[in-house]
PDB file of N, CA and C in Angstrom:
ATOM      1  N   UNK A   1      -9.255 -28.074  23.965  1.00  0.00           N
ATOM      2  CA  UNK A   1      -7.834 -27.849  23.769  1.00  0.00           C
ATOM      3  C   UNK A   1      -7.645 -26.851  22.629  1.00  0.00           C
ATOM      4  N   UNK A   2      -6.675 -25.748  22.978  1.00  0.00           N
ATOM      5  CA  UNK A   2      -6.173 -25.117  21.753  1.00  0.00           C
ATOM      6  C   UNK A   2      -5.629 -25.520  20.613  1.00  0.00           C
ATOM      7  N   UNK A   3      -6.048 -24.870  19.306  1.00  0.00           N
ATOM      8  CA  UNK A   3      -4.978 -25.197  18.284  1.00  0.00           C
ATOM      9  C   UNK A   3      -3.693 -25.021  18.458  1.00  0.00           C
ATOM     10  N   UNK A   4      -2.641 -25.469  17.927  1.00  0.00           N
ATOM     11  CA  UNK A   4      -1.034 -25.231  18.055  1.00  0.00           C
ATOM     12  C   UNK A   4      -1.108 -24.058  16.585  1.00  0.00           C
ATOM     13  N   UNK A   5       0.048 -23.039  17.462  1.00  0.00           N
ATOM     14  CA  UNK A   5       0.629 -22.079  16.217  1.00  0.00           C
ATOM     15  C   UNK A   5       1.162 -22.460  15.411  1.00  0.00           C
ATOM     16  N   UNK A   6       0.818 -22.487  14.014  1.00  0.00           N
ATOM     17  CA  UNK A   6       1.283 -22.727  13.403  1.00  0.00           C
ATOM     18  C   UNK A   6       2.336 -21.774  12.613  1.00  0.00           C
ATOM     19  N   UNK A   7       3.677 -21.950  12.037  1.00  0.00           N
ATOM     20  CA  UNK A   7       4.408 -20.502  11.509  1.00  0.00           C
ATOM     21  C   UNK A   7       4.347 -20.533  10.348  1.00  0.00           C
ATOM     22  N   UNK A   8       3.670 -19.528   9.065  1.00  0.00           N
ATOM     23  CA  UNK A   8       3.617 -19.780   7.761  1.00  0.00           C
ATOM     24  C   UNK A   8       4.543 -19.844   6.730  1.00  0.00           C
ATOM     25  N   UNK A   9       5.955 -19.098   7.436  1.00  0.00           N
ATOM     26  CA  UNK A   9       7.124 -18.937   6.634  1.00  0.00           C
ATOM     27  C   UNK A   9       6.980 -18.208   5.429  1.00  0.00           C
ATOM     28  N   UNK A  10       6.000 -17.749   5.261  1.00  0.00           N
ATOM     29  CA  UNK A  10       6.134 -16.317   4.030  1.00  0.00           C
ATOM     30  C   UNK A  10       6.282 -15.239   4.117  1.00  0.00           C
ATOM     31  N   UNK A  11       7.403 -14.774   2.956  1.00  0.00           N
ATOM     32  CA  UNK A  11       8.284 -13.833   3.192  1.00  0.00           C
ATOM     33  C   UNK A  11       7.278 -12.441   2.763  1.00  0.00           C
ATOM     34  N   UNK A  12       7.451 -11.545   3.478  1.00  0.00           N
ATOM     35  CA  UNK A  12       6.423 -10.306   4.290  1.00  0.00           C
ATOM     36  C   UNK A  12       7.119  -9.354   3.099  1.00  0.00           C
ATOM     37  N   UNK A  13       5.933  -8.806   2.171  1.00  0.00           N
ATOM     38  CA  UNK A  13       6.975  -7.541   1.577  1.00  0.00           C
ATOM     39  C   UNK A  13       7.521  -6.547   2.296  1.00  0.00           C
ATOM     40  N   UNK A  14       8.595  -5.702   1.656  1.00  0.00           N
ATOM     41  CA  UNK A  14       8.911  -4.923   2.567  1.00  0.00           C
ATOM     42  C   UNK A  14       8.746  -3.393   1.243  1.00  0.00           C
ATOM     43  N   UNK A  15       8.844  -3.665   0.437  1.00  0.00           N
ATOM     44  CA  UNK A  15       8.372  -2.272  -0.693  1.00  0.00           C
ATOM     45  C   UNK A  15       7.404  -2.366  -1.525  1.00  0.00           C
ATOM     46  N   UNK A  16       7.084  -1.672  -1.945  1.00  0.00           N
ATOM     47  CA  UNK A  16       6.008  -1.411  -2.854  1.00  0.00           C
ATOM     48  C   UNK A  16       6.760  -1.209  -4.482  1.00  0.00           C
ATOM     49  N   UNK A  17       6.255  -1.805  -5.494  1.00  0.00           N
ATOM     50  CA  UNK A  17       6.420  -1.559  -6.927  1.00  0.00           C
ATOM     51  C   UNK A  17       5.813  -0.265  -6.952  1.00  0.00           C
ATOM     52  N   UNK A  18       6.154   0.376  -8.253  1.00  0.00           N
ATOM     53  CA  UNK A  18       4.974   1.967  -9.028  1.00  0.00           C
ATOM     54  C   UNK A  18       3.922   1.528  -8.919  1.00  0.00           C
ATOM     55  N   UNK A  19       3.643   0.018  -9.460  1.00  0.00           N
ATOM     56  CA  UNK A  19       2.295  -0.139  -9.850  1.00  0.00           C
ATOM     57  C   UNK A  19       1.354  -0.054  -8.542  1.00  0.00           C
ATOM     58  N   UNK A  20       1.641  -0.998  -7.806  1.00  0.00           N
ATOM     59  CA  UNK A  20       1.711  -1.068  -6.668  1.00  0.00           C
ATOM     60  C   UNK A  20       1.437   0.242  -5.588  1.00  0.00           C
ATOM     61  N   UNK A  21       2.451   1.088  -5.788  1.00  0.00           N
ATOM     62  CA  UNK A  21       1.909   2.507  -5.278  1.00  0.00           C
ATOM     63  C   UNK A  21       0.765   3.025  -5.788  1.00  0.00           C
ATOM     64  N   UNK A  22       0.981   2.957  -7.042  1.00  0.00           N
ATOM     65  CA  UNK A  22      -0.358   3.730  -7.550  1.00  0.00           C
ATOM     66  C   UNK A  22      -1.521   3.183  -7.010  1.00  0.00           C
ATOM     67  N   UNK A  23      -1.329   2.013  -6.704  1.00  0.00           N
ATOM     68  CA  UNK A  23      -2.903   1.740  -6.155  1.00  0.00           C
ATOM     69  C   UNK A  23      -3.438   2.011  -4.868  1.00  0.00           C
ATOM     70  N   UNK A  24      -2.140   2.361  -3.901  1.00  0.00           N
ATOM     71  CA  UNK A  24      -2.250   2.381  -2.655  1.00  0.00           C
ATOM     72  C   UNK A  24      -3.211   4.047  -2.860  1.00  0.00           C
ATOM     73  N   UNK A  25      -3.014   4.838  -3.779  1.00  0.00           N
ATOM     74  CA  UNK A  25      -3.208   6.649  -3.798  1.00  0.00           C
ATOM     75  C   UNK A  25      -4.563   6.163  -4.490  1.00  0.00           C
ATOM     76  N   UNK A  26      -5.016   5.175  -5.420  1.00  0.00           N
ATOM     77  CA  UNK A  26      -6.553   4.956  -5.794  1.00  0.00           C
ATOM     78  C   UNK A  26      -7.250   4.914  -4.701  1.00  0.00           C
ATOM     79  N   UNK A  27      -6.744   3.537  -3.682  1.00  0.00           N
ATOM     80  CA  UNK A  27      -7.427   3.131  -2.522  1.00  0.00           C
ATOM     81  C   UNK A  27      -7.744   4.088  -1.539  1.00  0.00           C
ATOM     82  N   UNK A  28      -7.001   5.061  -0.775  1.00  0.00           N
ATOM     83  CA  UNK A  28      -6.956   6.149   0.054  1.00  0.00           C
ATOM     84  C   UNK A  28      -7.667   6.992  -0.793  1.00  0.00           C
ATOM     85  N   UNK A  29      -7.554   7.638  -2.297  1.00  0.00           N
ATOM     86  CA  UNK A  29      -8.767   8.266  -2.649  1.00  0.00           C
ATOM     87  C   UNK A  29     -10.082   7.689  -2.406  1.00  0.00           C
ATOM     88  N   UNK A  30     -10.228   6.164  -2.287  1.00  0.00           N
ATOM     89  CA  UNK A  30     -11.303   6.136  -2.132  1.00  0.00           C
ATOM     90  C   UNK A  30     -11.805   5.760  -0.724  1.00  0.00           C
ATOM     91  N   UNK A  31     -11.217   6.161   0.078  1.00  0.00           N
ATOM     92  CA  UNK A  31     -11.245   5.769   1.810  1.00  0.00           C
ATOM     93  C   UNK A  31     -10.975   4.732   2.342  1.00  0.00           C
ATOM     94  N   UNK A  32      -9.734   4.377   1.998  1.00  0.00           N
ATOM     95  CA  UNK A  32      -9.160   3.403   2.630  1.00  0.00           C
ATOM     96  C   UNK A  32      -8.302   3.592   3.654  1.00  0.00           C
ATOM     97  N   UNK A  33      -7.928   3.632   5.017  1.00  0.00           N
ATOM     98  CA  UNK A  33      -7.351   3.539   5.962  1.00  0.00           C
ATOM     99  C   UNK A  33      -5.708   3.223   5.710  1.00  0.00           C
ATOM    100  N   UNK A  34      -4.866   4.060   6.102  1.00  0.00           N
ATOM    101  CA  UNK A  34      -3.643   3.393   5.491  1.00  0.00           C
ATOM    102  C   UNK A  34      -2.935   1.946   6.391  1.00  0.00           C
ATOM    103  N   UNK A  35      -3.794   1.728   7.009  1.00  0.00           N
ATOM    104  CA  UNK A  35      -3.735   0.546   8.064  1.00  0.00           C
ATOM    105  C   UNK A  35      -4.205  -0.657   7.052  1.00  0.00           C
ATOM    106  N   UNK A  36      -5.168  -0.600   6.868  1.00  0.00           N
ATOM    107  CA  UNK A  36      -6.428  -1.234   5.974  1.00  0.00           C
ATOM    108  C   UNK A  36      -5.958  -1.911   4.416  1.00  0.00           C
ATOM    109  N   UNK A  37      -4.769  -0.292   4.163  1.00  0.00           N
ATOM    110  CA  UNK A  37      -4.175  -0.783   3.113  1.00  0.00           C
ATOM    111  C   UNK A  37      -3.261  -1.576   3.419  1.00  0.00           C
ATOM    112  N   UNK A  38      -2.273  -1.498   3.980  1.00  0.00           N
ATOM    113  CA  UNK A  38      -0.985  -1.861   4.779  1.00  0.00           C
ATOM    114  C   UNK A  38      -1.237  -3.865   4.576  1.00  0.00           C
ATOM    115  N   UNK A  39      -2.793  -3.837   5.488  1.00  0.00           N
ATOM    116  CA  UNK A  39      -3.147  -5.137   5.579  1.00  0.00           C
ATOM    117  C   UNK A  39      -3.384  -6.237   4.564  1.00  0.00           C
ATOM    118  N   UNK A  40      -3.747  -5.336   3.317  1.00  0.00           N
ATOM    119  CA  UNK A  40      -4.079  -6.380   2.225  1.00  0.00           C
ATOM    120  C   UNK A  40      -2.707  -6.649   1.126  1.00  0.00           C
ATOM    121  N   UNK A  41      -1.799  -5.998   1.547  1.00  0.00           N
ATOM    122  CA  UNK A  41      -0.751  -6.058   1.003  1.00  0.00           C
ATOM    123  C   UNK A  41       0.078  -6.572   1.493  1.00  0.00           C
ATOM    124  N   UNK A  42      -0.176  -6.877   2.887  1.00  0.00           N
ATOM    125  CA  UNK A  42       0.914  -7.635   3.542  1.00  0.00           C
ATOM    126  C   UNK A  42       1.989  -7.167   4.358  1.00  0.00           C
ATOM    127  N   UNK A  43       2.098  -5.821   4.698  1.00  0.00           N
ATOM    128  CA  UNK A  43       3.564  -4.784   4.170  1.00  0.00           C
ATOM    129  C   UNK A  43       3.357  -3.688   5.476  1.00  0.00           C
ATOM    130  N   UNK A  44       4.089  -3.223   6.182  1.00  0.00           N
ATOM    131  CA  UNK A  44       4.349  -2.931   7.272  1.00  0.00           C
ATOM    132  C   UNK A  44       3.685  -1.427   6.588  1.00  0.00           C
ATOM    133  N   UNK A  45       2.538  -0.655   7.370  1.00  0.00           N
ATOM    134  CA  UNK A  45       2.414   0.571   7.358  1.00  0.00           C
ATOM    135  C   UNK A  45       2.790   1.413   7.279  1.00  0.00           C
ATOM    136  N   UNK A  46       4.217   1.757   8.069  1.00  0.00           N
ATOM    137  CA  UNK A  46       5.248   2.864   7.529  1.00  0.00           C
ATOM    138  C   UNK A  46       5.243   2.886   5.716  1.00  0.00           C
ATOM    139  N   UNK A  47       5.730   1.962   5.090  1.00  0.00           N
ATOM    140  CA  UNK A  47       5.458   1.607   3.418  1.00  0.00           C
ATOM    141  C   UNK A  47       4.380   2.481   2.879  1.00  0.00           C
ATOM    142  N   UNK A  48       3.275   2.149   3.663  1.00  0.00           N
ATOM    143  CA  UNK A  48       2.138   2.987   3.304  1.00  0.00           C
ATOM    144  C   UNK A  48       1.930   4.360   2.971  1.00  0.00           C
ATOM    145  N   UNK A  49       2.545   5.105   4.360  1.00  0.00           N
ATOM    146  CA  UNK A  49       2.937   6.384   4.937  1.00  0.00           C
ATOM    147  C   UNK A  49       3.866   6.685   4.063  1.00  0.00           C
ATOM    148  N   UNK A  50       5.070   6.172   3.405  1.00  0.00           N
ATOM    149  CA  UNK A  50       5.951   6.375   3.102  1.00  0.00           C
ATOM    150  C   UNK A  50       5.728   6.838   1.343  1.00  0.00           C
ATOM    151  N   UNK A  51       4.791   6.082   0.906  1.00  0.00           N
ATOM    152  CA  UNK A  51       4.210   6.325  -0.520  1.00  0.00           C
ATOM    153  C   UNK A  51       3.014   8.027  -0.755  1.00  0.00           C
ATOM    154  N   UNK A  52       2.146   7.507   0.879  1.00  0.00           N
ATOM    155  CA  UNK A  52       1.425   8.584   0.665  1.00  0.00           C
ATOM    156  C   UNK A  52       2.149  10.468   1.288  1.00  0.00           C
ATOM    157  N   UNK A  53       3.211  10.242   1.365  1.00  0.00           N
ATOM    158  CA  UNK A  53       4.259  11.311   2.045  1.00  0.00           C
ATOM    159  C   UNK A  53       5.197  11.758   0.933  1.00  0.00           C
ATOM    160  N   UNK A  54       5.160  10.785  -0.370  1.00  0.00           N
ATOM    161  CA  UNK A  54       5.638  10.913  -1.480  1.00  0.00           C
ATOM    162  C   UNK A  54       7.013  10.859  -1.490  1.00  0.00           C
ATOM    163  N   UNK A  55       7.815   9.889  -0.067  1.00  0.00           N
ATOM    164  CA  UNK A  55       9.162   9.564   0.049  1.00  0.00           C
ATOM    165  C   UNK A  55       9.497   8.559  -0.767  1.00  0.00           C
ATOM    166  N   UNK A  56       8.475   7.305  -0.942  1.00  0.00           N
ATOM    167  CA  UNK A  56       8.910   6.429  -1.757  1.00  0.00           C
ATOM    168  C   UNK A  56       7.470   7.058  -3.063  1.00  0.00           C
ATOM    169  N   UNK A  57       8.937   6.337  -4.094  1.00  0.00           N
ATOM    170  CA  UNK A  57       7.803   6.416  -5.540  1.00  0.00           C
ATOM    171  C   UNK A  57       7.210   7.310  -5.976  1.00  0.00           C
ATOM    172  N   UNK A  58       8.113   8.822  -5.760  1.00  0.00           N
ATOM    173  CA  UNK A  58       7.610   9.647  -6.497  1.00  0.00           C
ATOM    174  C   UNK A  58       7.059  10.030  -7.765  1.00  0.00           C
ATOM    175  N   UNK A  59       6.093  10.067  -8.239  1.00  0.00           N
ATOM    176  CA  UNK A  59       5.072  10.177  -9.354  1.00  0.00           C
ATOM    177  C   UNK A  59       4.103   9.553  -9.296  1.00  0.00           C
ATOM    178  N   UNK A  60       3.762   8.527  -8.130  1.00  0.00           N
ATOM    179  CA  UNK A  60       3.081   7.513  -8.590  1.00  0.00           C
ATOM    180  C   UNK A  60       1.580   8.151  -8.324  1.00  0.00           C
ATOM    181  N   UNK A  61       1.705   9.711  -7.175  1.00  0.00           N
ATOM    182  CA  UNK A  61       0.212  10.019  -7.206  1.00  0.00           C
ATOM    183  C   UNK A  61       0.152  10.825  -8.573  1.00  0.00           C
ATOM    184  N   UNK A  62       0.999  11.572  -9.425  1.00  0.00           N
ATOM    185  CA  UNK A  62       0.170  11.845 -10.703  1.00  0.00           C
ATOM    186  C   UNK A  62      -0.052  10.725 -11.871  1.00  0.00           C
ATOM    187  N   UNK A  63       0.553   9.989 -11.555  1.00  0.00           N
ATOM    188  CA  UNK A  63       0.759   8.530 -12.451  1.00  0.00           C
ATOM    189  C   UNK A  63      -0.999   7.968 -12.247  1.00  0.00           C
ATOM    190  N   UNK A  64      -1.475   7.902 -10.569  1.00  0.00           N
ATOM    191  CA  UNK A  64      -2.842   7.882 -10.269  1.00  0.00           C
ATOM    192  C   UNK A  64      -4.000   8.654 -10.894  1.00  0.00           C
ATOM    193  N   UNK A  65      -3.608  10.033 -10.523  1.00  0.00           N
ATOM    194  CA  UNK A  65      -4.850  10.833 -10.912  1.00  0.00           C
ATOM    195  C   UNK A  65      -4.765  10.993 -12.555  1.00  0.00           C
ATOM    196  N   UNK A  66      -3.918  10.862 -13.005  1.00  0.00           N
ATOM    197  CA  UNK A  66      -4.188  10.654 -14.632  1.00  0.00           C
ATOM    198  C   UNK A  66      -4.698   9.616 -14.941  1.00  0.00           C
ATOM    199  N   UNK A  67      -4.283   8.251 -14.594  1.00  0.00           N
ATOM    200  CA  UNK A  67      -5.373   6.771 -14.808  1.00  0.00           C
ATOM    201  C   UNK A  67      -7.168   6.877 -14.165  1.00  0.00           C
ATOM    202  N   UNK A  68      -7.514   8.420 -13.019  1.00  0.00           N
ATOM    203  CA  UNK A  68      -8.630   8.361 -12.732  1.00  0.00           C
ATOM    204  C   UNK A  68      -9.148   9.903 -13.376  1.00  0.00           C
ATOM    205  N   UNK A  69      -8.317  10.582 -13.951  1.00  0.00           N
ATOM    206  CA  UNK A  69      -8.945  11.629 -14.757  1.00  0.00           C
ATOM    207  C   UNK A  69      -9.333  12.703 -13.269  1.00  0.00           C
ATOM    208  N   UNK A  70      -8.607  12.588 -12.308  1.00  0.00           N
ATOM    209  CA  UNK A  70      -8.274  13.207 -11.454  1.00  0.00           C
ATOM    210  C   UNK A  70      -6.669  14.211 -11.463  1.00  0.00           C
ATOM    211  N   UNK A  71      -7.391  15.526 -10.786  1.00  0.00           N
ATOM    212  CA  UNK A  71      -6.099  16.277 -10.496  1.00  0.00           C
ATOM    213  C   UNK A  71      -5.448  16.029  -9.546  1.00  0.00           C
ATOM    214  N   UNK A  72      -3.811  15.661  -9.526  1.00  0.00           N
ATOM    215  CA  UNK A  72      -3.117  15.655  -8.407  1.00  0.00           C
ATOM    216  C   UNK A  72      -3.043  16.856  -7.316  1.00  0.00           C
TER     217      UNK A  72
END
């Protein structure tokens, strides 16, 4: 017999903080899939796209490459 679905009732982010962005532009520097990211955050992929397109949270990739001594 199958397990029954269970529904978890937790609420799904829907944005990303700065901080938050910034890490998404560490992770993809370091080959992360923006799917991949999407997943460990919980947070619908567009979000993803939307940070690395520099629509949401602008600064947060030089905010990045200065915490990695990287050029934007």
């Amino acid at each position: 017999m199958t397990s029954p679905v269970v529904q978890d009732n937790q609420p799904r982010k829907t944005k990303f903080t700065f901080d938050e962005a910034v890490d998404v532009w560490l992770r993809r520097w370091c080959g992360q899939f923006q799917h991949e990211i999407a997943a460990a955050y919980v947070i619908n992929p567009r979000a993803v796209n939307q940070v690395l397109k520099e629509i949401a949270h602008i600064g947060s990739k030089e905010e990045a490459a200065r915490r990695t001594g990287r050029t934007a």
